[in-house]
PDB file of N, CA and C in Angstrom:
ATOM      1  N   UNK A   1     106.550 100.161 101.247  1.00  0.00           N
ATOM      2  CA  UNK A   1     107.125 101.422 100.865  1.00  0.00           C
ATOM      3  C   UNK A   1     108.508 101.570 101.474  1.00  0.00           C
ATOM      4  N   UNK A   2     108.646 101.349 102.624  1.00  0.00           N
ATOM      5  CA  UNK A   2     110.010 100.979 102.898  1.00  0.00           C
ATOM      6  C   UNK A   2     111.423 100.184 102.618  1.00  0.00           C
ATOM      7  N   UNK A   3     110.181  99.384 101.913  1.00  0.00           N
ATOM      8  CA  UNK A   3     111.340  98.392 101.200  1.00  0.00           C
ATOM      9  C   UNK A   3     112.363  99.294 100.337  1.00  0.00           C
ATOM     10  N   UNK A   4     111.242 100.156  99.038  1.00  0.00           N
ATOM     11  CA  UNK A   4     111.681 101.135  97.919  1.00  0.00           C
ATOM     12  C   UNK A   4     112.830 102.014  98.786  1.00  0.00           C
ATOM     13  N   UNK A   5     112.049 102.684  99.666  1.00  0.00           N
ATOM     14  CA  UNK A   5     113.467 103.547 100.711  1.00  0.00           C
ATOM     15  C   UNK A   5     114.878 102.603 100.787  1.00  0.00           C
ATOM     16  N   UNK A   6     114.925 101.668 101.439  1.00  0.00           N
ATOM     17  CA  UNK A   6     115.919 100.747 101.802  1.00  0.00           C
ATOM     18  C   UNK A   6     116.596 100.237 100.279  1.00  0.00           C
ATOM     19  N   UNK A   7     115.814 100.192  99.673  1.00  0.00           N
ATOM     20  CA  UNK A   7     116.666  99.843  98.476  1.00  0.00           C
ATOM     21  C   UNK A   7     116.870 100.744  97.119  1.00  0.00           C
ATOM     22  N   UNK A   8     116.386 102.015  97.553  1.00  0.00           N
ATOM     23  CA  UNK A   8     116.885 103.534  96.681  1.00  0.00           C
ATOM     24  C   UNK A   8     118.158 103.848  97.872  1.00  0.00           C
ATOM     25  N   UNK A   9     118.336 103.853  98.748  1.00  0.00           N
ATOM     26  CA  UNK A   9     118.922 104.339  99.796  1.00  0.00           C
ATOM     27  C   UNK A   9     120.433 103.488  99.865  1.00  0.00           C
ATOM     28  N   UNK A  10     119.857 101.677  99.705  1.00  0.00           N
ATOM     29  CA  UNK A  10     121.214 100.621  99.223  1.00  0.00           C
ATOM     30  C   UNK A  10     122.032 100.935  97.805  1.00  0.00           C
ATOM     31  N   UNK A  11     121.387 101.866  96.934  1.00  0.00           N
ATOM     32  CA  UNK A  11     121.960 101.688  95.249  1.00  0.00           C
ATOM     33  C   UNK A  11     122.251 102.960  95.517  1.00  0.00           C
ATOM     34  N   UNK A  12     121.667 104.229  96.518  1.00  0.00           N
ATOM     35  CA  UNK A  12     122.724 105.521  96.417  1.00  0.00           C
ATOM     36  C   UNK A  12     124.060 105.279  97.006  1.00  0.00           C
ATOM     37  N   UNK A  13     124.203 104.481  97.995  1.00  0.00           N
ATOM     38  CA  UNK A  13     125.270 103.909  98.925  1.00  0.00           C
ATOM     39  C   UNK A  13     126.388 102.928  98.191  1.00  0.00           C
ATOM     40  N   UNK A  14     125.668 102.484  97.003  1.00  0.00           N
ATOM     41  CA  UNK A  14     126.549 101.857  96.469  1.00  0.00           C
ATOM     42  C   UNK A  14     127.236 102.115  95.226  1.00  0.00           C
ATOM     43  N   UNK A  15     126.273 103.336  94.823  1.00  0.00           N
ATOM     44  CA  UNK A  15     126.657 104.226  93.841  1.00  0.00           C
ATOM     45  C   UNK A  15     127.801 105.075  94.313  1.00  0.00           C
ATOM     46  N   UNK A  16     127.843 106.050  95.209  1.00  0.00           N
ATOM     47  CA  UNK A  16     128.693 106.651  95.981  1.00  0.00           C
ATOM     48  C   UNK A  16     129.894 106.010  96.032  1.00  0.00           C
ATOM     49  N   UNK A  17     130.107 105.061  96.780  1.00  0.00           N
ATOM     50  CA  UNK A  17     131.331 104.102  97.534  1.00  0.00           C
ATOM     51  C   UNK A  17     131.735 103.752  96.204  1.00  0.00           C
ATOM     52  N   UNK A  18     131.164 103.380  94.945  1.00  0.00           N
ATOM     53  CA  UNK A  18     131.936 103.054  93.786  1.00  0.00           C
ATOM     54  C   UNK A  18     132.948 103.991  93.256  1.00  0.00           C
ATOM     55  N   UNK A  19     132.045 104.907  93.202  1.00  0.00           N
ATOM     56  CA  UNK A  19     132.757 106.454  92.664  1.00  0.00           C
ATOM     57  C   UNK A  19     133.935 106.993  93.334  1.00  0.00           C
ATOM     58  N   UNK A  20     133.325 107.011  94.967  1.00  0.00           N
ATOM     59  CA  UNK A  20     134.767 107.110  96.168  1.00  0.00           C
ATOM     60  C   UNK A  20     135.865 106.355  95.602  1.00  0.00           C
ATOM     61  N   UNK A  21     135.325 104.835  95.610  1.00  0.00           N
ATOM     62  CA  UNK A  21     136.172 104.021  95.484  1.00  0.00           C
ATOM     63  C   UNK A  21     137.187 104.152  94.385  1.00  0.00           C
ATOM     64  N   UNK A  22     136.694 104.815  93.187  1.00  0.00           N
ATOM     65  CA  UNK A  22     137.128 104.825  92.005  1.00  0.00           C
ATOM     66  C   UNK A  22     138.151 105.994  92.163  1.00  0.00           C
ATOM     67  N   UNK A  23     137.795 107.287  92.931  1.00  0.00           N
ATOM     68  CA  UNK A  23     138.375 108.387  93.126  1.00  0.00           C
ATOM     69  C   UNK A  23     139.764 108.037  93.715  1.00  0.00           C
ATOM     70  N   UNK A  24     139.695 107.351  94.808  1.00  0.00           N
ATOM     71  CA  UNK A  24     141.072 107.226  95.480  1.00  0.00           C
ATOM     72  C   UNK A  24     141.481 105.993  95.136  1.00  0.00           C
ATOM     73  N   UNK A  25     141.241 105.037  94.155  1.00  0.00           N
ATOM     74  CA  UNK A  25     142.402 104.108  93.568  1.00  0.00           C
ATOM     75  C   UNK A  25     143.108 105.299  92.257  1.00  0.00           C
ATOM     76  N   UNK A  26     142.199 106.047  91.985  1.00  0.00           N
ATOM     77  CA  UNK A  26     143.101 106.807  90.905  1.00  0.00           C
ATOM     78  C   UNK A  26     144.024 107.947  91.556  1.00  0.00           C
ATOM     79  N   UNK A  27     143.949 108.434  92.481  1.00  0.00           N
ATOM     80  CA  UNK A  27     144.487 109.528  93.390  1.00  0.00           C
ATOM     81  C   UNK A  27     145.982 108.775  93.685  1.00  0.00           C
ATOM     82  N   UNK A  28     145.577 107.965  94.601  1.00  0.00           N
ATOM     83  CA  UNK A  28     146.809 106.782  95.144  1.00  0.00           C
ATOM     84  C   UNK A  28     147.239 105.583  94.571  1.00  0.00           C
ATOM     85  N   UNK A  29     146.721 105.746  93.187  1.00  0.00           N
ATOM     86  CA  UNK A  29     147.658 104.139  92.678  1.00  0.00           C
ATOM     87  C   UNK A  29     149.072 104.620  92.109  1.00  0.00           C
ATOM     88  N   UNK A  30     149.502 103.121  92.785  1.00  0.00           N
ATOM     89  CA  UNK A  30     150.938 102.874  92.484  1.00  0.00           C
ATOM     90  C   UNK A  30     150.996 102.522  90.889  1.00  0.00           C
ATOM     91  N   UNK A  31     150.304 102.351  90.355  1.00  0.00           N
ATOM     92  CA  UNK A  31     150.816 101.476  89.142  1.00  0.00           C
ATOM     93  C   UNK A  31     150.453 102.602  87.918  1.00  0.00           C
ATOM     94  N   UNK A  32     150.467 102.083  86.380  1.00  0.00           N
ATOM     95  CA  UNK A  32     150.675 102.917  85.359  1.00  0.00           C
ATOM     96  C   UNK A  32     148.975 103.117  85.722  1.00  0.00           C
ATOM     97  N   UNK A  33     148.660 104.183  84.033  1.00  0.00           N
ATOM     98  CA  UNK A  33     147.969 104.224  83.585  1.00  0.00           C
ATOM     99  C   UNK A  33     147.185 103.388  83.029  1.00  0.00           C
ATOM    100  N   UNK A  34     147.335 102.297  82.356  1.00  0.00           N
ATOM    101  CA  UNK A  34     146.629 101.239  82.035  1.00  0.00           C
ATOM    102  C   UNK A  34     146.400 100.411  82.970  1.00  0.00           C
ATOM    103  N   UNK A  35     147.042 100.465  84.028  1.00  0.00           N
ATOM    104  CA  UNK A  35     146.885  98.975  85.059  1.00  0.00           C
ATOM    105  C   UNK A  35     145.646  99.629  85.770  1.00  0.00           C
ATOM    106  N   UNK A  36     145.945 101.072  86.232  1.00  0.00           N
ATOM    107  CA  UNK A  36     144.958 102.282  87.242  1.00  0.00           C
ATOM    108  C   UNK A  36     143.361 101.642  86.247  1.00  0.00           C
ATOM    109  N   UNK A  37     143.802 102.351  84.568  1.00  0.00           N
ATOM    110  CA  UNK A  37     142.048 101.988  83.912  1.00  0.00           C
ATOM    111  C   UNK A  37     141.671 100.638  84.204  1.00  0.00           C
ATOM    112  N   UNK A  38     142.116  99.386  84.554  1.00  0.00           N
ATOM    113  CA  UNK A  38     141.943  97.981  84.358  1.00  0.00           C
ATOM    114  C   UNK A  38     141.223  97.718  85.612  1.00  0.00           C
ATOM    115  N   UNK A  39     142.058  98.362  86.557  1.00  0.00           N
ATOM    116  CA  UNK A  39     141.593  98.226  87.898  1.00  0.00           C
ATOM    117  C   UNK A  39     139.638  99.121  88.046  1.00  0.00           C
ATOM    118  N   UNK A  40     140.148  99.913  87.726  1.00  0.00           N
ATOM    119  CA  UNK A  40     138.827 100.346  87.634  1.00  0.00           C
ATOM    120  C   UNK A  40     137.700  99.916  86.535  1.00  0.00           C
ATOM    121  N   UNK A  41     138.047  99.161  85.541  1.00  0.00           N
ATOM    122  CA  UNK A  41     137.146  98.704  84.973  1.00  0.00           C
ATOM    123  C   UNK A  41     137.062  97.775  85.663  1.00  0.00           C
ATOM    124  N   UNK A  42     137.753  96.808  86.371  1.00  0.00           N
ATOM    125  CA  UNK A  42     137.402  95.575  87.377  1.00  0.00           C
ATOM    126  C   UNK A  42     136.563  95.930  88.198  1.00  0.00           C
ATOM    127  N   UNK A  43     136.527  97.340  88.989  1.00  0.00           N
ATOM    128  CA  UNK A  43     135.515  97.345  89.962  1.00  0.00           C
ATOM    129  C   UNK A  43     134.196  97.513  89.636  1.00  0.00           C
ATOM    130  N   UNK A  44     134.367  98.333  88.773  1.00  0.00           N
ATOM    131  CA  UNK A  44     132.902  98.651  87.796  1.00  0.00           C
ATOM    132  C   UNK A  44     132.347  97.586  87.650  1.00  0.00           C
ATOM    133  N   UNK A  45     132.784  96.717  87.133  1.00  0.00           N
ATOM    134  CA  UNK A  45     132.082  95.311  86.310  1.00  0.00           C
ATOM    135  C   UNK A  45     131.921  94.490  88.048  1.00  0.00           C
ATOM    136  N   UNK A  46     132.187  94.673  88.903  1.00  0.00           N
ATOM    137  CA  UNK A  46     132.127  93.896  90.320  1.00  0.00           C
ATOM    138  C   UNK A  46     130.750  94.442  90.819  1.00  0.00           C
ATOM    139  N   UNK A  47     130.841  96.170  90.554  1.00  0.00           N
ATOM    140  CA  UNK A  47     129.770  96.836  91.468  1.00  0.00           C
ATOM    141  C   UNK A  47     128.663  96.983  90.562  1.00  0.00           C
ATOM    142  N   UNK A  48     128.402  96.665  89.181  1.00  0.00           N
ATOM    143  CA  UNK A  48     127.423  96.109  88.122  1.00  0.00           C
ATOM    144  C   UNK A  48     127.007  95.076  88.519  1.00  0.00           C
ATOM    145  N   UNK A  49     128.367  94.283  88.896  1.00  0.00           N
ATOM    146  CA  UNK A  49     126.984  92.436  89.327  1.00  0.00           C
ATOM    147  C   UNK A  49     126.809  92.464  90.434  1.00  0.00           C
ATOM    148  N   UNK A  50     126.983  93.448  91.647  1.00  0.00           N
ATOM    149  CA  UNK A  50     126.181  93.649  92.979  1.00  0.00           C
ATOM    150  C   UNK A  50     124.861  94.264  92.550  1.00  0.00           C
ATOM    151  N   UNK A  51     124.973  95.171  91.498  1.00  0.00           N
ATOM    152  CA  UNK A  51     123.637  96.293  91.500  1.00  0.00           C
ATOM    153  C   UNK A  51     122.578  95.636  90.939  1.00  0.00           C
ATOM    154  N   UNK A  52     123.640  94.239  89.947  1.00  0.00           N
ATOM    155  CA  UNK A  52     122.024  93.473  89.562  1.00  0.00           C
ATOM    156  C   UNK A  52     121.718  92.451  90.405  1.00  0.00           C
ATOM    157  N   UNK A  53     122.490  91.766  90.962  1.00  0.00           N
ATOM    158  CA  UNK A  53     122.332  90.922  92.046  1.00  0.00           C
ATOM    159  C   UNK A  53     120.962  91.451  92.925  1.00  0.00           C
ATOM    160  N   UNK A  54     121.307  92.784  93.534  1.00  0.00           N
ATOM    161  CA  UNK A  54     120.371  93.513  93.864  1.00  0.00           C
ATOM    162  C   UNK A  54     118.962  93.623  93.643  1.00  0.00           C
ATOM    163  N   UNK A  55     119.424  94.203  92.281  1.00  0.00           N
ATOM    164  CA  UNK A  55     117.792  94.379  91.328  1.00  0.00           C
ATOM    165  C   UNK A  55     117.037  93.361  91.512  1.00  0.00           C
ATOM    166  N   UNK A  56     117.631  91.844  91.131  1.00  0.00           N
ATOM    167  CA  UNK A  56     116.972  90.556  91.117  1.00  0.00           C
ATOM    168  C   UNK A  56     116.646  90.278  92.118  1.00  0.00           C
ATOM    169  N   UNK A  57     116.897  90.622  93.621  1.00  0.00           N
ATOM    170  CA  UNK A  57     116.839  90.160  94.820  1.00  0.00           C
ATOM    171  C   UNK A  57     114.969  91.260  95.084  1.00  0.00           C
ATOM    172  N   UNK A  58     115.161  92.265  94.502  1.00  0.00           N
ATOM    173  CA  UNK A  58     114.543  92.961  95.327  1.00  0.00           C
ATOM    174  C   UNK A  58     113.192  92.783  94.084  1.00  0.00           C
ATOM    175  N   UNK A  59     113.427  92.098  92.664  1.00  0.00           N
ATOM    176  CA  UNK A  59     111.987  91.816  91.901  1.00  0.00           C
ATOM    177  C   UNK A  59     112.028  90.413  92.291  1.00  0.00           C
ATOM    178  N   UNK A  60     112.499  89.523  92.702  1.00  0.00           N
ATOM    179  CA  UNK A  60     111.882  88.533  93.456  1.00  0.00           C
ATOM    180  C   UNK A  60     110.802  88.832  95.016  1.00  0.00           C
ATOM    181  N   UNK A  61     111.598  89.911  95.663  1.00  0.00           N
ATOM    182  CA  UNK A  61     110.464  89.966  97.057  1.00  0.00           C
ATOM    183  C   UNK A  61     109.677  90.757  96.276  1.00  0.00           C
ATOM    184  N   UNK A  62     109.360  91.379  95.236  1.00  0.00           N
ATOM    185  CA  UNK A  62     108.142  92.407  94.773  1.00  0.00           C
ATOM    186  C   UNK A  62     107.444  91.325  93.893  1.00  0.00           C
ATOM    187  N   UNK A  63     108.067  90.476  93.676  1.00  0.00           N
ATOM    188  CA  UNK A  63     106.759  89.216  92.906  1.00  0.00           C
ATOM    189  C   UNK A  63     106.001  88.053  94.138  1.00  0.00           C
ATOM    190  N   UNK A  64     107.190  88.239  95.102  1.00  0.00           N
ATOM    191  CA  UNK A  64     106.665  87.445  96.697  1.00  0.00           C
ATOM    192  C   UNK A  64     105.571  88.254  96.819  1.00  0.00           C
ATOM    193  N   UNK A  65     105.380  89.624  97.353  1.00  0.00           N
ATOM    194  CA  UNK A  65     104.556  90.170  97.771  1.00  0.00           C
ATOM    195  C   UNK A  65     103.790  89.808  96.740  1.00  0.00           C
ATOM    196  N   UNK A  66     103.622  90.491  95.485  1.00  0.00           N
ATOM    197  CA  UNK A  66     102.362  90.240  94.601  1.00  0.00           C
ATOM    198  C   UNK A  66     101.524  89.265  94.863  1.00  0.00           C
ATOM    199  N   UNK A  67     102.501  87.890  94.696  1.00  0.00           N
ATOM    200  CA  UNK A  67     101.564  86.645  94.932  1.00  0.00           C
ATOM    201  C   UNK A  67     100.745  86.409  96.145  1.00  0.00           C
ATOM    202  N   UNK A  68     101.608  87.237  97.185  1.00  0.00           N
ATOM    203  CA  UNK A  68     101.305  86.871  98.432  1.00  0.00           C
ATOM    204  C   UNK A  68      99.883  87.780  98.946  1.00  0.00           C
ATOM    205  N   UNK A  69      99.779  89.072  97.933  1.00  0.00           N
ATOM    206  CA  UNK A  69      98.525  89.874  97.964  1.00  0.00           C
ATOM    207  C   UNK A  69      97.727  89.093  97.175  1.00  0.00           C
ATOM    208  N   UNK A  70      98.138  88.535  95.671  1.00  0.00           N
ATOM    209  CA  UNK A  70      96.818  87.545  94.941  1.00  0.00           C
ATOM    210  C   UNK A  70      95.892  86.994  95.945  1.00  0.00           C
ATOM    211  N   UNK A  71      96.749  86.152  96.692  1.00  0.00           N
ATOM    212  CA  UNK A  71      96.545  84.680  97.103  1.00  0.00           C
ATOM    213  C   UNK A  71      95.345  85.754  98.416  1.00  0.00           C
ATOM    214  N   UNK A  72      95.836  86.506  98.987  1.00  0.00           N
ATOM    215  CA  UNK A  72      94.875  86.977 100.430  1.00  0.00           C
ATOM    216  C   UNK A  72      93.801  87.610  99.500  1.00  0.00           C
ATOM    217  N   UNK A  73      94.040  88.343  98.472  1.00  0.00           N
ATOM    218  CA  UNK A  73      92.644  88.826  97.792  1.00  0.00           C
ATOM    219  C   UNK A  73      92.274  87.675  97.195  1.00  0.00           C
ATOM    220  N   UNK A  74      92.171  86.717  97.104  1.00  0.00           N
ATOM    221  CA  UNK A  74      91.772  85.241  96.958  1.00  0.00           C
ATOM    222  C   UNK A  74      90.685  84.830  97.668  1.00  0.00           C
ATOM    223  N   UNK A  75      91.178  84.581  98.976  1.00  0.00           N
ATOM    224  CA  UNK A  75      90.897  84.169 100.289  1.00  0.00           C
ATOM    225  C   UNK A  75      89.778  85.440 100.470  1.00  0.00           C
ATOM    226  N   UNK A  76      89.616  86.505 100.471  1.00  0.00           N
ATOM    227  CA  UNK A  76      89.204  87.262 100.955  1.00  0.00           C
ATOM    228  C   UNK A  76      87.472  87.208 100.320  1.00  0.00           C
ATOM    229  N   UNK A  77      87.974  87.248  98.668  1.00  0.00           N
ATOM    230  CA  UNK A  77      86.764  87.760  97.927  1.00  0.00           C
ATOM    231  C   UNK A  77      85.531  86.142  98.312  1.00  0.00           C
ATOM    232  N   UNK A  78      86.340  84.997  98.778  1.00  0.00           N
ATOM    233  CA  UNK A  78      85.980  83.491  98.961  1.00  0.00           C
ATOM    234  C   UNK A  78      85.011  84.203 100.266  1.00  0.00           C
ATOM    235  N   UNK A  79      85.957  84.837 101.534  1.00  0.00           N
ATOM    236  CA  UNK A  79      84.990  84.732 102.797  1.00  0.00           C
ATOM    237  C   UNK A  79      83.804  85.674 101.905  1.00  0.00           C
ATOM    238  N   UNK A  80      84.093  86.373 101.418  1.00  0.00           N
ATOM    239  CA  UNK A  80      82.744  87.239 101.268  1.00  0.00           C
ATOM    240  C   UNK A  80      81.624  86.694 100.698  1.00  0.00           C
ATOM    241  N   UNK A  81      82.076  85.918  99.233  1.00  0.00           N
ATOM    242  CA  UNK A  81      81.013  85.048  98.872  1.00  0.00           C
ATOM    243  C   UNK A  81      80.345  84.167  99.773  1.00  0.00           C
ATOM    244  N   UNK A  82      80.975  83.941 100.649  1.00  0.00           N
ATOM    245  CA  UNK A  82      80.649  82.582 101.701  1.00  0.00           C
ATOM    246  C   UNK A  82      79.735  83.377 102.239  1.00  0.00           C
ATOM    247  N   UNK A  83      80.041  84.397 102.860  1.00  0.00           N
ATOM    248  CA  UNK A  83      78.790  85.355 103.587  1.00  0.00           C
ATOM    249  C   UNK A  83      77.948  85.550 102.969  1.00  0.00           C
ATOM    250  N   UNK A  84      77.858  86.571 101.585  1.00  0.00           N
ATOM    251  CA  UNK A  84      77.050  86.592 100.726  1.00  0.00           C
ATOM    252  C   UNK A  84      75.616  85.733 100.553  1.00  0.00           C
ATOM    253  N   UNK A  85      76.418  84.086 100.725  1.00  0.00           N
ATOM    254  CA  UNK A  85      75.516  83.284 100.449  1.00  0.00           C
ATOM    255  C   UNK A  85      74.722  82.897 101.266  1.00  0.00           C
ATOM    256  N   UNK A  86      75.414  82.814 102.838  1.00  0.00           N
ATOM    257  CA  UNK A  86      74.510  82.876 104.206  1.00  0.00           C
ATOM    258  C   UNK A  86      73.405  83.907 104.311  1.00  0.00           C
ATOM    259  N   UNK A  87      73.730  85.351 103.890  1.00  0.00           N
ATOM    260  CA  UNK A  87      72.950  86.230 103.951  1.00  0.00           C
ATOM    261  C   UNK A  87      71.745  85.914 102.971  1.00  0.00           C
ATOM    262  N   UNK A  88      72.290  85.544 101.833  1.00  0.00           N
ATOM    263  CA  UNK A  88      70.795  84.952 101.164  1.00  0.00           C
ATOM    264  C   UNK A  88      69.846  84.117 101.582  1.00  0.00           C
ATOM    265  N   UNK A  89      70.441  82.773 102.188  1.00  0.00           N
ATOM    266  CA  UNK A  89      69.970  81.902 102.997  1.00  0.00           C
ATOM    267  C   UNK A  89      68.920  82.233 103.434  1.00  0.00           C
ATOM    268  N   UNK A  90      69.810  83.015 104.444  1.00  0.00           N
ATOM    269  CA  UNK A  90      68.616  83.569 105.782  1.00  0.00           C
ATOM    270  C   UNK A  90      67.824  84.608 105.258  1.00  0.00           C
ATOM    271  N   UNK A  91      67.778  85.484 103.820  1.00  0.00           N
ATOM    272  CA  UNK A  91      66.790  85.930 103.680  1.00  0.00           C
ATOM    273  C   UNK A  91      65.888  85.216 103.383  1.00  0.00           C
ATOM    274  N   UNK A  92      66.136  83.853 102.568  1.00  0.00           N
ATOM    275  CA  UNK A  92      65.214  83.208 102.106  1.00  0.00           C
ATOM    276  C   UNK A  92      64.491  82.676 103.244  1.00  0.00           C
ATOM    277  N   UNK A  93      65.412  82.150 104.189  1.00  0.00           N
ATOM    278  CA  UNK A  93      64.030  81.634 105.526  1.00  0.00           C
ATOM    279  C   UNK A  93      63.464  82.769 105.706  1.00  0.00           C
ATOM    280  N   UNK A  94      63.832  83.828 106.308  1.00  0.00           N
ATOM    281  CA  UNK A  94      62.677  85.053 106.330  1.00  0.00           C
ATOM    282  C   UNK A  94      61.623  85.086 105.856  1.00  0.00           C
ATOM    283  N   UNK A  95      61.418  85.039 104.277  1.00  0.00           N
ATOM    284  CA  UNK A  95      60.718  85.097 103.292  1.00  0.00           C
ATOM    285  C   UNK A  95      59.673  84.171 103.338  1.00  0.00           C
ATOM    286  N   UNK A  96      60.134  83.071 103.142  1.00  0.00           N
ATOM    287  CA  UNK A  96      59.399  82.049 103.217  1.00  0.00           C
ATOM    288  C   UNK A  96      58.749  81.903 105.154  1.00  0.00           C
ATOM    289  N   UNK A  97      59.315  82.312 106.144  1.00  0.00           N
ATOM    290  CA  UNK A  97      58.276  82.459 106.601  1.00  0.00           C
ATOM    291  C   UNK A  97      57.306  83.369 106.985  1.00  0.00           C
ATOM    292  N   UNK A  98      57.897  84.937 106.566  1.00  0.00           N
ATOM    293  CA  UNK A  98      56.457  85.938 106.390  1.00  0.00           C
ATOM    294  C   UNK A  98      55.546  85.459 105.347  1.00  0.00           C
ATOM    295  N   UNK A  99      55.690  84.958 104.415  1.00  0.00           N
ATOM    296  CA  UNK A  99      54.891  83.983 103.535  1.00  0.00           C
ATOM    297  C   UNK A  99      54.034  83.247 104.223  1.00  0.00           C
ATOM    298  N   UNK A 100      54.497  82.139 105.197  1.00  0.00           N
ATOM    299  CA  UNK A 100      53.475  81.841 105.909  1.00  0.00           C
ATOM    300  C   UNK A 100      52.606  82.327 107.056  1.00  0.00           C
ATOM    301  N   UNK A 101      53.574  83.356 107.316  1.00  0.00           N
ATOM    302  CA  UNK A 101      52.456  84.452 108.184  1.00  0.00           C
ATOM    303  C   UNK A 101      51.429  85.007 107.796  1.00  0.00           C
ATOM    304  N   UNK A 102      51.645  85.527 106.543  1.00  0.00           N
ATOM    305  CA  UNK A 102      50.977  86.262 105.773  1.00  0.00           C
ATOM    306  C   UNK A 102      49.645  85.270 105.191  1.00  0.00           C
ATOM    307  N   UNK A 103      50.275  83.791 104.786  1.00  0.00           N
ATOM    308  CA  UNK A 103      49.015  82.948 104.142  1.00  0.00           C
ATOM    309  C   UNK A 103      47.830  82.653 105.775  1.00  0.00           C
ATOM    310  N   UNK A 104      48.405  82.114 107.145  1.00  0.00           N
ATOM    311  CA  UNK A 104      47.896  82.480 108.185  1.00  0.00           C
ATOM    312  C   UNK A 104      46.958  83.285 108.504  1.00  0.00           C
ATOM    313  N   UNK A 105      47.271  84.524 108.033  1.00  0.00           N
ATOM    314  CA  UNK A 105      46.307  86.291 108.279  1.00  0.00           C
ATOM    315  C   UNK A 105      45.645  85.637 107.524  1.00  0.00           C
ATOM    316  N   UNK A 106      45.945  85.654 105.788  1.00  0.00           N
ATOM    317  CA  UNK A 106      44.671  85.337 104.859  1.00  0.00           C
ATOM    318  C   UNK A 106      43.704  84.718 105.453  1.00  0.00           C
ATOM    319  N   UNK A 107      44.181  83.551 105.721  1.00  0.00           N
ATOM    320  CA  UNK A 107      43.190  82.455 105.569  1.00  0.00           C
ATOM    321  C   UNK A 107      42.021  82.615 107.275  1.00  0.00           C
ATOM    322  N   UNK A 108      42.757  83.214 107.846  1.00  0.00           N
ATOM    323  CA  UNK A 108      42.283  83.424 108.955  1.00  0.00           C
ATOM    324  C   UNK A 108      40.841  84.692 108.981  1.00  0.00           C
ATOM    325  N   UNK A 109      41.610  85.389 107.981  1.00  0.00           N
ATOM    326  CA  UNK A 109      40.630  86.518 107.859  1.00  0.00           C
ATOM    327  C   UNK A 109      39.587  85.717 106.973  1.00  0.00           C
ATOM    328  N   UNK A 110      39.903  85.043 105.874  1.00  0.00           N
ATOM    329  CA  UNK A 110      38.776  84.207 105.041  1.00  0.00           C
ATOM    330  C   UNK A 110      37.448  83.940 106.066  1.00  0.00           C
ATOM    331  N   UNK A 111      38.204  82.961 106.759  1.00  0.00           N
ATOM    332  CA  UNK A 111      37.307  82.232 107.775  1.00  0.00           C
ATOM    333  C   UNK A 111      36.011  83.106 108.779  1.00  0.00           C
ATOM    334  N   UNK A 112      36.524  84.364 108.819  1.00  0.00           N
ATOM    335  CA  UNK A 112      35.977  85.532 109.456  1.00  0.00           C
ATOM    336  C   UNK A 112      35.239  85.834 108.764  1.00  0.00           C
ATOM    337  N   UNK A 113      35.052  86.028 107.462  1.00  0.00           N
ATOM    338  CA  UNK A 113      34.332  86.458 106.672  1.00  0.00           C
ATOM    339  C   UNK A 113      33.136  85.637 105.969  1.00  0.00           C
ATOM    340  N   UNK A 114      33.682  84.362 106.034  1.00  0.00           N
ATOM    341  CA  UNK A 114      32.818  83.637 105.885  1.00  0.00           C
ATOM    342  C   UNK A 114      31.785  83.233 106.941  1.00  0.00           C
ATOM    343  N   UNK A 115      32.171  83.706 108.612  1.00  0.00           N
ATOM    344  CA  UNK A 115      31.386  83.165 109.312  1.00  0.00           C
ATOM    345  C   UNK A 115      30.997  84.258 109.604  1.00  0.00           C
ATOM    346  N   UNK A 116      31.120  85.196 109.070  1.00  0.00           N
ATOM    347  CA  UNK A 116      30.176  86.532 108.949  1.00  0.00           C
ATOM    348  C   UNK A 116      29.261  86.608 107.773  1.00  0.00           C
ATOM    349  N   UNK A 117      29.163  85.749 106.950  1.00  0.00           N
ATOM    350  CA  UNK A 117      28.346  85.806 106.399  1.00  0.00           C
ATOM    351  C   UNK A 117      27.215  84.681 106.791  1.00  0.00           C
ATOM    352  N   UNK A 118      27.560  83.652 107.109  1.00  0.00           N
ATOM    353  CA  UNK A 118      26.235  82.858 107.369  1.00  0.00           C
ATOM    354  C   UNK A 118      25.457  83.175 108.380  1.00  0.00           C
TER     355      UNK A 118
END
């Protein structure tokens, strides 16, 4: 979010200083009327290829970041599956051995019952 500050904050600064700039070459130029418009269309067209220079500078670090968030929500959703799958794991040993606890009781109680009956 700071970036947006720093670079709404670089294009008001450079918006300004153009305009300044533009104000006092026309205030104080020495030369005609046509040379004064020339000059100022020169700067214009100078402070146009800073502002895109700019632009491009600042959608290259906003496609850096993007990728650079892909790539960690990448990585991220990976550790989770990885856990995910441990956690299954180990439910499954669980399982499988209250299973055999449980066949244990059975069979144990069977045996009880049967030697309660003879």
């Amino acid at each position: 979010m700071s970036d947006n500050n720093e670079f709404g904050a670089f294009m008001s600064g450079l918006l300004l200083g153009g305009i300044a700039g533009a104000i006092t070459a026309l205030l104080l130029a020495p030369q005609s009327g046509e040379e004064t418009r020339q000059v100022i269309i020169d700067k214009s067209i100078e402070i146009k290829d800073k502002a895109l220079e700019t632009v491009e500078e600042a959608r290259q670090r906003a496609e850096k970041a993007a990728e650079d968030a892909r790539i960690a929500a990448q990585e991220y959703t990976q550790k989770l599956q990885e856990q995910a799958k441990n956690i299954q794991e180990q439910g499954r040993v669980i399982l499988e051995e209250q299973k055999q606890k449980i066949d244990k009781v059975a069979k144990g109680g069977k045996k009880a019952d049967d030697g309660a009956e003879a």
